[in-house]
Structures are given as structure tokens and as C-alpha cells.
Protein backbone atom coordinates (compact mmCIF):
# COMPACT_ATOMS: atom_id res chain seq x y z
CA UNK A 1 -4.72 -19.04 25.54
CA UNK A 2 -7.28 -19.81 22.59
CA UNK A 3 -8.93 -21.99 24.54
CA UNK A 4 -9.47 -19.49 27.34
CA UNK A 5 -10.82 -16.87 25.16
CA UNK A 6 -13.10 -19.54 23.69
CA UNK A 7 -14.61 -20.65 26.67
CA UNK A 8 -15.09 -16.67 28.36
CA UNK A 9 -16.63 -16.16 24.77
CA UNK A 10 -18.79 -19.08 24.44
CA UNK A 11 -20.74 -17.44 27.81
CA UNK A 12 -22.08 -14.77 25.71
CA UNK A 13 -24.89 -15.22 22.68
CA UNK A 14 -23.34 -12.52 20.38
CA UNK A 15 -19.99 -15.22 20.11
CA UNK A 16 -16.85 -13.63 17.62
CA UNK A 17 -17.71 -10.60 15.55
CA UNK A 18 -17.06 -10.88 12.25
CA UNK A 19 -13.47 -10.60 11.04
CA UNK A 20 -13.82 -7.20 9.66
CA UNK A 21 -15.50 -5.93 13.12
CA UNK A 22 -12.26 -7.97 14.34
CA UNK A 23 -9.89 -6.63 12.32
CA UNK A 24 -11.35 -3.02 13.75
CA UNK A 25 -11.06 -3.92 17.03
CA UNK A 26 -7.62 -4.92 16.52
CA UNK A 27 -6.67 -1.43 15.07
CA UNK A 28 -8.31 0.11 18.10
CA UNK A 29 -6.33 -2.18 20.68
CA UNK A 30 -2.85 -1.22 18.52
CA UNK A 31 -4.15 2.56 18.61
CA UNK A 32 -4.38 2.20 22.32
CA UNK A 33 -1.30 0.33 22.41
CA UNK A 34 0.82 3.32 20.14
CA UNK A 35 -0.89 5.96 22.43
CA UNK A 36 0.90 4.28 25.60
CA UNK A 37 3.88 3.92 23.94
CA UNK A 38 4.31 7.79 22.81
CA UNK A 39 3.37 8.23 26.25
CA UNK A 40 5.99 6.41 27.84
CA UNK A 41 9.11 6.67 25.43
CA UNK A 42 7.59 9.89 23.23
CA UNK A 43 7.51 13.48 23.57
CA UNK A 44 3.81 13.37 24.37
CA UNK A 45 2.98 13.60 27.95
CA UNK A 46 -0.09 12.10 29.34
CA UNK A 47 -2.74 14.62 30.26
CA UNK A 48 -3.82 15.18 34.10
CA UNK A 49 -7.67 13.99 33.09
CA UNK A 50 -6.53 10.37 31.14
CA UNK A 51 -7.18 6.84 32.63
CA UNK A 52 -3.56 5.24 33.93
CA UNK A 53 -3.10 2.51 31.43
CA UNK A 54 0.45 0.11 31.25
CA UNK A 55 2.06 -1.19 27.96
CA UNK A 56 1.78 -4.82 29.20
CA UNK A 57 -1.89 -4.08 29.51
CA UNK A 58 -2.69 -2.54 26.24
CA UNK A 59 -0.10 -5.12 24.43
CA UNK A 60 -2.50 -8.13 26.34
CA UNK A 61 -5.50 -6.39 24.70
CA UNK A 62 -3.75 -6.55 21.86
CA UNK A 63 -3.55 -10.24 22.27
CA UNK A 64 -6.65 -11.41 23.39
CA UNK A 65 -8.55 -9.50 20.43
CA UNK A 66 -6.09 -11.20 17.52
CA UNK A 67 -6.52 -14.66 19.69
CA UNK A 68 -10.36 -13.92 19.15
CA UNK A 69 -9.76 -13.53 15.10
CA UNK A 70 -7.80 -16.29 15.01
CA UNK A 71 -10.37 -18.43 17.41
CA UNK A 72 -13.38 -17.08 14.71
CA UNK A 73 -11.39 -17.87 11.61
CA UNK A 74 -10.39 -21.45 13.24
CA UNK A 75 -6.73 -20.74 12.67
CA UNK A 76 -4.31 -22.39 15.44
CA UNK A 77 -2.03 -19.87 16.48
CA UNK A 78 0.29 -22.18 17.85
CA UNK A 79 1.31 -23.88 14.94
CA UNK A 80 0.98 -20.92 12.61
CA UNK A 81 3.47 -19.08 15.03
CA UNK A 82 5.60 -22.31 15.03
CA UNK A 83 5.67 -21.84 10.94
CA UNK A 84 6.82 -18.03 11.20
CA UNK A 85 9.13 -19.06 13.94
CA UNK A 86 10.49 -21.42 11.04
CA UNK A 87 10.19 -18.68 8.27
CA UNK A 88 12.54 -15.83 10.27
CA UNK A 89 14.90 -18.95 11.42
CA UNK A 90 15.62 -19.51 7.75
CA UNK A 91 14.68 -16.42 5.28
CA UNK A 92 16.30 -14.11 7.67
CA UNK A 93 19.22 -16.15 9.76
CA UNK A 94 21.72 -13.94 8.02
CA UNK A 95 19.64 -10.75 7.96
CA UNK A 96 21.06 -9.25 11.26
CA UNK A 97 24.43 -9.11 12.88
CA UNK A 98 24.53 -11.56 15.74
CA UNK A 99 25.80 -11.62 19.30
CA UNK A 100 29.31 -12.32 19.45
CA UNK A 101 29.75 -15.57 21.91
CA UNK A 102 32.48 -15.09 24.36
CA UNK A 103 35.75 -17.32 23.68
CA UNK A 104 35.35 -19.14 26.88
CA UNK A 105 32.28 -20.88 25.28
């Protein structure tokens, strides 16, 4: 995925904002993201005159903009997902009840 958004932004002169431009952008894509939410599972309806916009949609938007911080800031999502992956695994492997395996197992 980084190296998609890479290569659609390398087409364009202005390249990756800055991170703090970033970081707004990412607000506005999770702003987006809450209003389609409250939408769907909320008590706020959607007004006759707004655009039709899905969750999956707004949560990819969500995506590609931190994928374009990380891409600017040369972090590699993969592994730094890999290390939180590891983090929750062992700081919080107790923290919730699990799902009880059935006996047959």
C-alpha cells in the first residue's frame, strides 16, 4: 500500500504536505469518518441534500492519508504495525476475557 501511494504521489510536483498539514488532513478524514458512523449506528439521520458516502470509504480515506504521513516521515508501516501487533500480544494478553474454545478442540 505505501508503495502505491508513493508512486500516485510522486506524479504530482507539490509531493507530501508537511506532517502538520498531514496530521490535519488526518483529523478531517476521521471527522468524515465519525460523521458516517453517527449516521449509520447514531441518532443523527443523514439530511435529504448530503453526498451518499460508506464507512469502508471514509475508513480507506482514513488510510491512505496516515499511509501518506507515514510515506513523508519514512516510517514503514509494516514493521511498525508488526511491533504494536507484538506490544497488545504481550502488555495486554490478559487484559480481556477470551473466547471460550469448545471441548471438542
Amino acid at each position: 500500500m505505501q508503495r502505491q501511494v508513493d508512486e500516485y504521489i510522486q506524479q504530482f510536483k507539490v509531493g507530501y504536505f508537511e506532517p502538520l498539514a498531514l496530521l490535519a488532513r488526518i483529523t478531517e478524514e476521521v471527522g468524515e469518518l465519525s460523521r458516517e458512523i453517527n449516521h449509520f449506528y447514531g441518532s443523527k439521520p443523514k439530511k435529504s441534500t448530503e453526498d451518499y458516502k460508506t464507512i469502508d470509504e471514509e475508513l480507506a480515506d482514513v488510510l491512505f492519508t496516515v499511509i501518506c504521513m507515514a510515506n513523508a516521515l519514512d516510517i514503514d508501516l509494516e514493521s511498525a504495525f508488526l511491533s504494536t501487533m507484538d506490544k497488545f500480544k504481550v502488555r495486554d494478553k490478559n487484559r480481556f476475557e477470551r473466547v471460550k474454545k469448545e471441548e471438542s478442540e
